[in-house]
Protein backbone atom coordinates (compact mmCIF):
# COMPACT_ATOMS: atom_id res chain seq x y z
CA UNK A 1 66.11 83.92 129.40
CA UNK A 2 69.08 86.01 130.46
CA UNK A 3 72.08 84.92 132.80
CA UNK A 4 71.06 85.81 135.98
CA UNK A 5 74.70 85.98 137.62
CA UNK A 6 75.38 89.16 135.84
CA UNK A 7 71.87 90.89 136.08
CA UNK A 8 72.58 94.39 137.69
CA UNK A 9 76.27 93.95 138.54
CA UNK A 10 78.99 95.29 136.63
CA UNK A 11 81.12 92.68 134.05
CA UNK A 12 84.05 92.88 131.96
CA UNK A 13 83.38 91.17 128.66
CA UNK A 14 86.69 89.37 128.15
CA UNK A 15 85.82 87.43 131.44
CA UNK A 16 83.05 86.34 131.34
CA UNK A 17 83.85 83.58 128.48
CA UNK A 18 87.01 81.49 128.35
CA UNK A 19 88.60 79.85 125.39
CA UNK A 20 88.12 75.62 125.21
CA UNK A 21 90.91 74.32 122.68
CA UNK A 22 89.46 73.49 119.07
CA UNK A 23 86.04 74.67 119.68
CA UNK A 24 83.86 77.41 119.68
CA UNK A 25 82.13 78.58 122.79
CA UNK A 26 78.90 80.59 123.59
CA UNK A 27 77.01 82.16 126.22
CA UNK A 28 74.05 83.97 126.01
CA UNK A 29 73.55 86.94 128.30
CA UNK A 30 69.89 88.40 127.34
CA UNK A 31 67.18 86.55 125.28
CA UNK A 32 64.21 88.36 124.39
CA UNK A 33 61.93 88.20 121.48
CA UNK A 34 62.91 91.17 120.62
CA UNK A 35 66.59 90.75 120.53
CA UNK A 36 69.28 88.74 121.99
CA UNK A 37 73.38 89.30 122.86
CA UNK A 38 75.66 86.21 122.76
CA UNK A 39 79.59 86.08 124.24
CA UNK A 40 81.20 83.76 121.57
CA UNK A 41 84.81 82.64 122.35
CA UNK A 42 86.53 81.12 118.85
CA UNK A 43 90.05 78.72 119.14
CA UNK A 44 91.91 79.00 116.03
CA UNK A 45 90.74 78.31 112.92
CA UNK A 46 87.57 78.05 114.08
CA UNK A 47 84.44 79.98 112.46
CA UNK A 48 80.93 79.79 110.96
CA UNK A 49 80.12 78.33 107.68
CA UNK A 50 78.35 80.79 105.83
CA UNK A 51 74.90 80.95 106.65
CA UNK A 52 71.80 83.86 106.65
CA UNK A 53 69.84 85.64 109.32
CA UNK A 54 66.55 87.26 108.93
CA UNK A 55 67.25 90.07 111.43
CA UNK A 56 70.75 92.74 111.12
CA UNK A 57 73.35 91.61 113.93
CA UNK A 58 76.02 93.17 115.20
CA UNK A 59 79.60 91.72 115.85
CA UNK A 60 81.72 93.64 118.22
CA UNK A 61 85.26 91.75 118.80
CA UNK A 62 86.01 91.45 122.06
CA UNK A 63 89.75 90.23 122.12
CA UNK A 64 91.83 89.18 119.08
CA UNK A 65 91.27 89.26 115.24
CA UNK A 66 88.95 87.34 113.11
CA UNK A 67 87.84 87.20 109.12
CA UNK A 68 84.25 88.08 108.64
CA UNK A 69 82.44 87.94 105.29
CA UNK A 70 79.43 89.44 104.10
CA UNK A 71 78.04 88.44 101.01
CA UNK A 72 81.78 87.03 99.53
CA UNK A 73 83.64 90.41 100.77
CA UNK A 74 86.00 89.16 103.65
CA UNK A 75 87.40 91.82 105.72
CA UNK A 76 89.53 91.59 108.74
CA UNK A 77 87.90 93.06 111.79
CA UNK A 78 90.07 93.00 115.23
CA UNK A 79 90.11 94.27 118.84
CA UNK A 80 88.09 97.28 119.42
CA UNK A 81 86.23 96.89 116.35
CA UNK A 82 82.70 96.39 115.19
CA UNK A 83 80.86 95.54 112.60
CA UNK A 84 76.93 95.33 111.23
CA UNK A 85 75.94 91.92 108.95
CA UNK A 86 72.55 93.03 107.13
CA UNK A 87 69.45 90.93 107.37
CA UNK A 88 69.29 88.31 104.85
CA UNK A 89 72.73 88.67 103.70
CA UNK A 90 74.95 85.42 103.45
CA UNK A 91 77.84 86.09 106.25
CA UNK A 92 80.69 83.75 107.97
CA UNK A 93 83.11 84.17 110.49
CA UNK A 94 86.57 82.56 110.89
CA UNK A 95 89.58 82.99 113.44
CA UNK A 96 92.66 84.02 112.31
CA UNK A 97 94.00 83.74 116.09
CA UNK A 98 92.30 83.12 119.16
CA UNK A 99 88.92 85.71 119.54
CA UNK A 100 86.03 86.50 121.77
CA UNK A 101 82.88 88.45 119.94
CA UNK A 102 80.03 90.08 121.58
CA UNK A 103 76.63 89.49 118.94
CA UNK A 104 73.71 91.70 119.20
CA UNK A 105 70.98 90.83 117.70
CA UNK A 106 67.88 93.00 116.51
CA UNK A 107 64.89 90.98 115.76
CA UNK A 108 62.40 93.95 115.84
C-alpha cells in the first residue's frame, strides 16, 4: 500500500503530518514487503516503550528533538539528524518537545 496523494508529486515532510495533542500520530507513505517509510508526529512526552525489530530502521527527525535508546544507551538526536537502530536490538523513543520522524525500514 502506499499513499496515493503523494505518488509522483513533490512533498515537504513537515507537512504532510500534523501534531494531535497527547498522542502519537502515523502515516505510512510506501509499504512493500521489502521495506516500508512511516511519518510519525510525537506530542510531548510521548514515545515508544522499548521494544525489538527483526529488520535495521532508520529514524530521520523531521522537526524537533527526541531521546532515542538503543540497547540502554539514550542519546539525544534532533532536527536534521539521523540515526540507524540495528536489527534485533531493544530500542525506544521518547519526546523531549514536540517531534515529527521519518522511519525507513529495510526488511530485505
Amino acid at each position: 500500500m502506499k499513499d496515493e496523494n503523494i505518488v509522483g508529486e513533490a512533498a515537504e515532510l513537515n507537512g504532510l503530518i500534523e501534531y494531535q495533542l497527547g498522542s502519537v500520530v502515523s502515516r505510512t507513505i510506501i509499504d512493500k514487503p521489502a521495506g516500508s517509510v512511516t511519518l510519525f508526529a510525537f506530542d510531548k512526552g510521548q514515545g515508544l516503550s522499548e521494544h525489538t525489530a527483526p529488520f535495521d530502521a532508520m529514524v530521520d527527525i523531521i522537526d524537533g528533538e527526541a531521546e532515542v535508546s538503543i540497547s540502554g544507551k539514550p542519546m539525544k538526536v534532533k532536527q536534521g539528524e539521523m540515526v540507524v537502530m540495528p536489527a534485533n536490538e531493544p530500542h525506544a523513543l521518547k519526546a523531549f518537545s514536540r517531534f515529527k520522524m521519518m522511519l525507513v525500514m529495510i526488511k530485505s
